[in-house]
PDB file of N, CA and C in Angstrom:
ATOM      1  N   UNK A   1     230.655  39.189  44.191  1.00  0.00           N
ATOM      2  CA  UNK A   1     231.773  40.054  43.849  1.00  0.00           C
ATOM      3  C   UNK A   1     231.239  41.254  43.078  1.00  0.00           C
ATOM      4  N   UNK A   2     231.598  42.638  43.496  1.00  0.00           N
ATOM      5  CA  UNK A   2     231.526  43.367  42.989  1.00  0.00           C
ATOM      6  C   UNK A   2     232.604  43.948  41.755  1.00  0.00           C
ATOM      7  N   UNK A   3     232.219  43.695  40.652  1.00  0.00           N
ATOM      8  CA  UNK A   3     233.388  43.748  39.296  1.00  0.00           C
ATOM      9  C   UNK A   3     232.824  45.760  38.851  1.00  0.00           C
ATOM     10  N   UNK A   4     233.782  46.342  38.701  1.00  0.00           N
ATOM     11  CA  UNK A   4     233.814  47.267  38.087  1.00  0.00           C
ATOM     12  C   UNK A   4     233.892  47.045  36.593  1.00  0.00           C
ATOM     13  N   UNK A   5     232.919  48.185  35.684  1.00  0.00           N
ATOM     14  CA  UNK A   5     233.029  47.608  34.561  1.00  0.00           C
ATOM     15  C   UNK A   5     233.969  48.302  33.682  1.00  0.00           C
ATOM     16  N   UNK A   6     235.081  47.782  32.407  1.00  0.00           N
ATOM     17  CA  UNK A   6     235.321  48.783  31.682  1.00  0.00           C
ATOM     18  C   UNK A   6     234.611  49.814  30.727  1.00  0.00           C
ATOM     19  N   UNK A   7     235.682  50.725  30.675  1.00  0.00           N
ATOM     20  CA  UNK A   7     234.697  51.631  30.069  1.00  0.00           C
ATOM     21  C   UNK A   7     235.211  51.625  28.576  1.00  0.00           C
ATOM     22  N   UNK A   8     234.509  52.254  27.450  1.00  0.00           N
ATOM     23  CA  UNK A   8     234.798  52.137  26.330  1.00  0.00           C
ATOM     24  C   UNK A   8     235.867  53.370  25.754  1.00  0.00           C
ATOM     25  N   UNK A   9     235.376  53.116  24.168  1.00  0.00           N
ATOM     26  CA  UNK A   9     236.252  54.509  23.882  1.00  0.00           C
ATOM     27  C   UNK A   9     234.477  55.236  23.288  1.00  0.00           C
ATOM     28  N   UNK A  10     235.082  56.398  22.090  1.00  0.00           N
ATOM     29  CA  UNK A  10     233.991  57.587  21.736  1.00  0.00           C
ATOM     30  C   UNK A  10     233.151  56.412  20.434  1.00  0.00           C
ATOM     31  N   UNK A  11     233.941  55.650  20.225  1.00  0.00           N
ATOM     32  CA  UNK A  11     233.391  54.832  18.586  1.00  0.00           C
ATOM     33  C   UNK A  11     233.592  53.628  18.325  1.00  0.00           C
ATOM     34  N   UNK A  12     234.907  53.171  19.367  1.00  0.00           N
ATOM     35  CA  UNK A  12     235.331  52.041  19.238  1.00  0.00           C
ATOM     36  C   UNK A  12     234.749  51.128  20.759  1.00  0.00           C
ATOM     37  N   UNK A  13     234.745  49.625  20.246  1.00  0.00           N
ATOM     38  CA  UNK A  13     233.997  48.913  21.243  1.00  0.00           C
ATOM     39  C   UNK A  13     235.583  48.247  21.852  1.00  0.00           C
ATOM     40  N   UNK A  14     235.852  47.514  23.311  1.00  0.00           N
ATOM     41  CA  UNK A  14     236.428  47.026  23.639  1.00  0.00           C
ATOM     42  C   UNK A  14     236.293  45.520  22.922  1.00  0.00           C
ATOM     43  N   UNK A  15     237.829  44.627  21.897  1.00  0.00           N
ATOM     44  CA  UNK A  15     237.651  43.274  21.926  1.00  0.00           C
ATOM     45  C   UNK A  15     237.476  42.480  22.547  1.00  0.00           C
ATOM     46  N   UNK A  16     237.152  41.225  23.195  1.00  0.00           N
ATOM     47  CA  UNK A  16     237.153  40.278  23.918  1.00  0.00           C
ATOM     48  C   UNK A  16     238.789  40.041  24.686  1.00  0.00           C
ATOM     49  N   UNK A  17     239.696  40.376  23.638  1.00  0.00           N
ATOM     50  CA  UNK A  17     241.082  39.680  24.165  1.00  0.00           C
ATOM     51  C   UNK A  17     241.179  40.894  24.874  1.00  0.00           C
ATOM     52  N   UNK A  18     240.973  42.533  24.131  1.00  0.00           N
ATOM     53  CA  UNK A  18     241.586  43.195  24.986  1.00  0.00           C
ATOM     54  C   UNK A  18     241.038  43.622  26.857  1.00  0.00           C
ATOM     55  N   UNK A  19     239.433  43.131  26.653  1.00  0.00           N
ATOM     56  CA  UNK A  19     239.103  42.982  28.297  1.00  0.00           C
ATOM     57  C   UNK A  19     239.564  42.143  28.400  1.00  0.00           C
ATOM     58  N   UNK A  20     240.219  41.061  28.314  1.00  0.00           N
ATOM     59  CA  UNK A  20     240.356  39.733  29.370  1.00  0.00           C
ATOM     60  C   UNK A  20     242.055  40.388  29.645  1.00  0.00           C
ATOM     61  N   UNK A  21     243.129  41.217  29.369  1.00  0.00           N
ATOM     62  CA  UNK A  21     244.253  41.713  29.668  1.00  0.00           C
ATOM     63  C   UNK A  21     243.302  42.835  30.582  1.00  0.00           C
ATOM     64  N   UNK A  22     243.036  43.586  30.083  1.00  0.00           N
ATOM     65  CA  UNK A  22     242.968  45.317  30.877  1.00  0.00           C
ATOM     66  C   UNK A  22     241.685  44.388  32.424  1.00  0.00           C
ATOM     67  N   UNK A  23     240.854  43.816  32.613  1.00  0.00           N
ATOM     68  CA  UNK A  23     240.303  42.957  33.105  1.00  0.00           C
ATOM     69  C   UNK A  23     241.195  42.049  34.047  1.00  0.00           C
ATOM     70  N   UNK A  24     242.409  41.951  34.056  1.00  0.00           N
ATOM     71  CA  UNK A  24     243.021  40.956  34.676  1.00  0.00           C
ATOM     72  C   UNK A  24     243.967  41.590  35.584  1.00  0.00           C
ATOM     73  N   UNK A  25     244.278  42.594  35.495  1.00  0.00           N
ATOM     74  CA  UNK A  25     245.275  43.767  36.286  1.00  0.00           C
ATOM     75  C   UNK A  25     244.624  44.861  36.699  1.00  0.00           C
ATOM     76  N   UNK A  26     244.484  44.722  37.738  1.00  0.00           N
ATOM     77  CA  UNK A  26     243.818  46.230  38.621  1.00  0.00           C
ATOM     78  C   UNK A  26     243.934  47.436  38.176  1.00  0.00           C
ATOM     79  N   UNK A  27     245.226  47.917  38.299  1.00  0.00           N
ATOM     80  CA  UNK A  27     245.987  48.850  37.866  1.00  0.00           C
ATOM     81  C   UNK A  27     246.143  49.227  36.829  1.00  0.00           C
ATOM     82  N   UNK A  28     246.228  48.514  36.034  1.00  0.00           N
ATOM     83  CA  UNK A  28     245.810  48.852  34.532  1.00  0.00           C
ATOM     84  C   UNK A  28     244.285  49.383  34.061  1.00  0.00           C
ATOM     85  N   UNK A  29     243.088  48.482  34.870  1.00  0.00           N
ATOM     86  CA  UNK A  29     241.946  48.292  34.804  1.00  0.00           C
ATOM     87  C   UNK A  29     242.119  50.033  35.202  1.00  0.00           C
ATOM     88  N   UNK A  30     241.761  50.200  36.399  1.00  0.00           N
ATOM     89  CA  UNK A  30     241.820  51.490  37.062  1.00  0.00           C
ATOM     90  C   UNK A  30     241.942  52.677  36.288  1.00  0.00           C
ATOM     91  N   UNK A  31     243.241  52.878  35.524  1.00  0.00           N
ATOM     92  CA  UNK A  31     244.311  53.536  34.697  1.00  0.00           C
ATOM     93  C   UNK A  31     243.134  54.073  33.750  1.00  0.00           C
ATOM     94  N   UNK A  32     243.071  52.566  33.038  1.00  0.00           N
ATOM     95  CA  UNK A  32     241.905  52.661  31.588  1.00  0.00           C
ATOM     96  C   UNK A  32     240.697  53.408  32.215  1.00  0.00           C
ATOM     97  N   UNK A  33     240.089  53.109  33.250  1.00  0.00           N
ATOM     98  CA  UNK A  33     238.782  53.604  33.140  1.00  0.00           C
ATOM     99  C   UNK A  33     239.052  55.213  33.537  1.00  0.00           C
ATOM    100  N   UNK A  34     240.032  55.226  34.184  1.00  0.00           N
ATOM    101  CA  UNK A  34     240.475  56.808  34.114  1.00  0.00           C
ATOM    102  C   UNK A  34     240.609  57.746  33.517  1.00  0.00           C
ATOM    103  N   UNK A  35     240.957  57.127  32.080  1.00  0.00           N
ATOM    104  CA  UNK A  35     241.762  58.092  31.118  1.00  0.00           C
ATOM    105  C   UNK A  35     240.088  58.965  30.533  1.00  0.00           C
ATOM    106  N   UNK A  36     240.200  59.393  29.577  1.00  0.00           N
ATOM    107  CA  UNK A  36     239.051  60.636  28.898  1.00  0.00           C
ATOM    108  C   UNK A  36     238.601  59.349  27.876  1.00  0.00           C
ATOM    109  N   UNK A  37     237.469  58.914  27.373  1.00  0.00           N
ATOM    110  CA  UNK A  37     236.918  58.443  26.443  1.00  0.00           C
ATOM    111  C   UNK A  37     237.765  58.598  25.080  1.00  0.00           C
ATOM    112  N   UNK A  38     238.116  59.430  24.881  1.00  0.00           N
ATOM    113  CA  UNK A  38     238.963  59.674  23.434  1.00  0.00           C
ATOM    114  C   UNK A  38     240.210  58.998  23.712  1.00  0.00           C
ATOM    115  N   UNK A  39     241.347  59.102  24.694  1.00  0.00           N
ATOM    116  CA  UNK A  39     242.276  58.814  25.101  1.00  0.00           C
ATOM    117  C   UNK A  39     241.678  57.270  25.074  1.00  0.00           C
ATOM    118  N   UNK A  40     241.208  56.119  25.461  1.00  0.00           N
ATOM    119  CA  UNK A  40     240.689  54.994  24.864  1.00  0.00           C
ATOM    120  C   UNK A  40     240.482  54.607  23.874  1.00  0.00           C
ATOM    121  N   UNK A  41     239.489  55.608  23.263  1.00  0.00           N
ATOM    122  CA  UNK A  41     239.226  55.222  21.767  1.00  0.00           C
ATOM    123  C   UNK A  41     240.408  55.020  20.719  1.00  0.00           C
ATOM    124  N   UNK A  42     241.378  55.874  21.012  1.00  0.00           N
ATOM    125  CA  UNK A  42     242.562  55.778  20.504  1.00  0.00           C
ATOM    126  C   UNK A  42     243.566  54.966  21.203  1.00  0.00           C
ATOM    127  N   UNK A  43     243.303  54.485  21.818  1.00  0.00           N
ATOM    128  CA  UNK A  43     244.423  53.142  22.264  1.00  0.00           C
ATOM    129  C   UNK A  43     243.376  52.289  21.635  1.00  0.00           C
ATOM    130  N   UNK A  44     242.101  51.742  21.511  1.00  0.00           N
ATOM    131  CA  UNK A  44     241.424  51.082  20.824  1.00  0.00           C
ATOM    132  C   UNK A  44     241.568  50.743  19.282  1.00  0.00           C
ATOM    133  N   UNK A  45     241.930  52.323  18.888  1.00  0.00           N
ATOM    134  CA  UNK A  45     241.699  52.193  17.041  1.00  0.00           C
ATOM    135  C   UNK A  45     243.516  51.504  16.726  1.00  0.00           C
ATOM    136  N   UNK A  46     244.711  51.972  18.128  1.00  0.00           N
ATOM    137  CA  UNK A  46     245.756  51.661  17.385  1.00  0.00           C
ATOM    138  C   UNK A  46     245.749  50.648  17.036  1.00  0.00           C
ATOM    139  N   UNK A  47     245.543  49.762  18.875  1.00  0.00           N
ATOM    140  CA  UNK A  47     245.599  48.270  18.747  1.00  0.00           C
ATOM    141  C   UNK A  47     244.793  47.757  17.408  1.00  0.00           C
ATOM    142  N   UNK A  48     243.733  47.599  17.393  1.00  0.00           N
ATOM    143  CA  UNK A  48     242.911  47.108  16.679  1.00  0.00           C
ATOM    144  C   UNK A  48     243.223  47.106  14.839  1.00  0.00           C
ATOM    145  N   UNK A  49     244.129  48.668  15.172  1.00  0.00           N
ATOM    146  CA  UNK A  49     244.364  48.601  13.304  1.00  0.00           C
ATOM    147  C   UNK A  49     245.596  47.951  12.751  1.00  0.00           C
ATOM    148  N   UNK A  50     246.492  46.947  14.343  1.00  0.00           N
ATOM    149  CA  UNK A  50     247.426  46.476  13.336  1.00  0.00           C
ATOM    150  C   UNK A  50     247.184  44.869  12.684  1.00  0.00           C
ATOM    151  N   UNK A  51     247.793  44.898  11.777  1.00  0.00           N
ATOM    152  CA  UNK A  51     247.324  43.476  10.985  1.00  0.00           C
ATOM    153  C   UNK A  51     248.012  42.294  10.922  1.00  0.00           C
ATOM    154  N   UNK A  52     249.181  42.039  11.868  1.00  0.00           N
ATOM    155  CA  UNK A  52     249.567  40.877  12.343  1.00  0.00           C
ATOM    156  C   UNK A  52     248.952  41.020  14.240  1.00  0.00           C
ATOM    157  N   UNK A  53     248.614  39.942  14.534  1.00  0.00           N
ATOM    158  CA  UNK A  53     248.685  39.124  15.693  1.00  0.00           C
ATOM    159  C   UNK A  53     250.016  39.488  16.596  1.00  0.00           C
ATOM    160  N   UNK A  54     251.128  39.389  15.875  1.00  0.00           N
ATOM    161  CA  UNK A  54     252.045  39.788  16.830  1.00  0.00           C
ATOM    162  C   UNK A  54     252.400  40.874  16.949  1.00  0.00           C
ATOM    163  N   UNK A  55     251.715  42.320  15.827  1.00  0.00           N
ATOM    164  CA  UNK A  55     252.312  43.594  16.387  1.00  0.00           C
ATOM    165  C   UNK A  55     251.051  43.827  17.071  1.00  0.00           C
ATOM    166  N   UNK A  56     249.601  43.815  16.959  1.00  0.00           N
ATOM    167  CA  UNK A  56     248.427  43.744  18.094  1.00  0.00           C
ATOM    168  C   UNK A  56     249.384  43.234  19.720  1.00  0.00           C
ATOM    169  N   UNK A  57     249.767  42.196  19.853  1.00  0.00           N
ATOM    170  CA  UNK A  57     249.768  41.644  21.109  1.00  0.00           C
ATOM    171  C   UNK A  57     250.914  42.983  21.427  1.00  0.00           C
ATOM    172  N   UNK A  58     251.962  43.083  20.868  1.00  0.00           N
ATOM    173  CA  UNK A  58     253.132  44.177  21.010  1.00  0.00           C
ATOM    174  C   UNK A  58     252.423  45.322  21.879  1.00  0.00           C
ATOM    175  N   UNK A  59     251.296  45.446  20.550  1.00  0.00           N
ATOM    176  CA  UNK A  59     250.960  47.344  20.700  1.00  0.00           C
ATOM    177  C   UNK A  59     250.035  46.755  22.323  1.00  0.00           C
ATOM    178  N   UNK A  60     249.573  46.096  22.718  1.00  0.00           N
ATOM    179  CA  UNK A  60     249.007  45.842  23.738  1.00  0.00           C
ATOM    180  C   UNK A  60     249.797  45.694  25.181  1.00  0.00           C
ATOM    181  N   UNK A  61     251.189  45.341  25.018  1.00  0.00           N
ATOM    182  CA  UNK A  61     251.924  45.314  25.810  1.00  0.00           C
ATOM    183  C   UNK A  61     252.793  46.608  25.988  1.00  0.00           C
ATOM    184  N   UNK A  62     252.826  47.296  24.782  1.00  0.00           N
ATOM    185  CA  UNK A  62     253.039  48.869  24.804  1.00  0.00           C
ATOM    186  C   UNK A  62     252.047  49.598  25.978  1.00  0.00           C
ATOM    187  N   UNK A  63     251.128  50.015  25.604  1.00  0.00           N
ATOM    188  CA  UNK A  63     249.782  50.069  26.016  1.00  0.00           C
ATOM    189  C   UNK A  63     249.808  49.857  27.525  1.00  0.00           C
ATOM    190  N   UNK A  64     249.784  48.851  28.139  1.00  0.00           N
ATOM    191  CA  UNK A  64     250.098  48.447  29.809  1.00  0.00           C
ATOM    192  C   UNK A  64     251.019  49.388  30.048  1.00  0.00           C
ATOM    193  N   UNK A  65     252.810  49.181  29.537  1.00  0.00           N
ATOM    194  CA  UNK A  65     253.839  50.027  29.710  1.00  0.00           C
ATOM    195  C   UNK A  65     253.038  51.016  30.314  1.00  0.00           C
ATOM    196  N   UNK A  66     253.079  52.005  28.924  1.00  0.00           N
ATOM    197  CA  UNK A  66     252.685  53.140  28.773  1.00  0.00           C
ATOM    198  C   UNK A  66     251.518  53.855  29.900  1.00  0.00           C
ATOM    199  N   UNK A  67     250.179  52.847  30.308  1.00  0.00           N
ATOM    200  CA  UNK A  67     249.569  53.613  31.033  1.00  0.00           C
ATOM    201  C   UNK A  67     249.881  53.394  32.439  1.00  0.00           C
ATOM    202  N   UNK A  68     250.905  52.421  32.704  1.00  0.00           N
ATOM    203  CA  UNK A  68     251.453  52.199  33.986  1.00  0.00           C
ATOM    204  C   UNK A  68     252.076  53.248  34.231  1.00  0.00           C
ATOM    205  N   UNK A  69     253.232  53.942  33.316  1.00  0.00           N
ATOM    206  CA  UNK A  69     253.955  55.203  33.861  1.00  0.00           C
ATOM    207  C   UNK A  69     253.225  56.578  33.621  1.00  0.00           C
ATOM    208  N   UNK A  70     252.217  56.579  33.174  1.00  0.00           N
ATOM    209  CA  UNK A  70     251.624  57.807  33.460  1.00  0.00           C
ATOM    210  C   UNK A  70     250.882  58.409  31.991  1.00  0.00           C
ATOM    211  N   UNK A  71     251.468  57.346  30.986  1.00  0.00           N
ATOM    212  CA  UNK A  71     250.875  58.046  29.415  1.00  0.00           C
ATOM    213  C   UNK A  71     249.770  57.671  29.101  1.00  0.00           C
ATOM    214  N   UNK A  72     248.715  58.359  28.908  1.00  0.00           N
ATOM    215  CA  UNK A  72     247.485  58.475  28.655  1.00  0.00           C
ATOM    216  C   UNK A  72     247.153  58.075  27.035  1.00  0.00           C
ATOM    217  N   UNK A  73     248.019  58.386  25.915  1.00  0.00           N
ATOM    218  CA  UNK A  73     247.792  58.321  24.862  1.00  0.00           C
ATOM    219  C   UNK A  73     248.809  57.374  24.013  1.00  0.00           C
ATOM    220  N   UNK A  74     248.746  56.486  22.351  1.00  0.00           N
ATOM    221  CA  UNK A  74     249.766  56.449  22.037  1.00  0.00           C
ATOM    222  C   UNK A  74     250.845  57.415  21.381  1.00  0.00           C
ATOM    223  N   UNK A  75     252.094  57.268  21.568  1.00  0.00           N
ATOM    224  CA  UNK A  75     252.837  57.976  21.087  1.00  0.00           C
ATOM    225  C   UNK A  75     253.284  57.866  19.589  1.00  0.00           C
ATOM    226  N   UNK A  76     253.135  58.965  19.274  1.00  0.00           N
ATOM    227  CA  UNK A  76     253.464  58.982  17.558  1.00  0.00           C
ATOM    228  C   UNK A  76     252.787  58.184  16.441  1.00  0.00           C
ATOM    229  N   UNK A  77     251.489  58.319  16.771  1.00  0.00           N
ATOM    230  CA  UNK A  77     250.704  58.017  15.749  1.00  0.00           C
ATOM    231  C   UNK A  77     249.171  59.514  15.637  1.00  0.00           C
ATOM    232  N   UNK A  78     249.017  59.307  14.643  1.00  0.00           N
ATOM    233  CA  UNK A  78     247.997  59.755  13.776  1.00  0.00           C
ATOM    234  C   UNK A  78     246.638  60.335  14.578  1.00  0.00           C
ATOM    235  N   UNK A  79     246.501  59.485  15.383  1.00  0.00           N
ATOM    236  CA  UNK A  79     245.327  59.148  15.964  1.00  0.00           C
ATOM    237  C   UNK A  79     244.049  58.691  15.596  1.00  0.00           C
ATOM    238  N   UNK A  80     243.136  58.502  15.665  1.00  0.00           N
ATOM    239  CA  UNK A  80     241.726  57.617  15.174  1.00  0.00           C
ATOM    240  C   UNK A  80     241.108  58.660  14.235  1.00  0.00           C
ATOM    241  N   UNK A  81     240.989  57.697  12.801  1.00  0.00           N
ATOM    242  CA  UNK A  81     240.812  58.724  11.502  1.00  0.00           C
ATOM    243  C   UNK A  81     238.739  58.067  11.915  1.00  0.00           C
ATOM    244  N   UNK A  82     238.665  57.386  12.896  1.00  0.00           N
ATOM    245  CA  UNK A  82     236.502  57.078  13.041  1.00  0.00           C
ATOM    246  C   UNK A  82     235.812  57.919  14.006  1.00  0.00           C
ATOM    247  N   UNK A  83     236.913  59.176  14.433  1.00  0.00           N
ATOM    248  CA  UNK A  83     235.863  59.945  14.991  1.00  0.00           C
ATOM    249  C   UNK A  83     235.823  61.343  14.221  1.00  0.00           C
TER     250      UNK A  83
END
């Protein structure tokens, strides 16, 4: 089998949980490796900076939403204060 690999963000590394989701859906997979390196890194730093388990899994299911209809970035946040 030929597996395409994901791609990262500019600073941030992909978690384990979040390849085994973006990894499991084509289309999503696809989406992600599409977007610009920064546009990752910052879906990377959101997920990653929240501090319950259940707003992570949320912002991750945001995230799918979001790059399924066409949004590249999250909405209304700050953006990644590590690059």
């Amino acid at each position: 089998m030929n597996e395409i690999a994901l791609k990262s963000g500019v600073v941030h590394k992909i978690p384990s949980d979040l390849k085994e989701v973006l990894s499991s859906n084509t289309k999503i997979k696809d989406i992600w490796n599409d977007i610009t390196p920064l546009a990752r890194n910052e879906w990377l730093c959101w997920i990653c900076s929240a501090k319950k388990i259940e707003t992570r899994n949320r912002r991750i299911d945001i995230m799918k939403s979001k790059l399924s209809s066409g949004e590249k970035r999250p909405c209304c946040w700050a953006g990644c204060v590590h690059r």
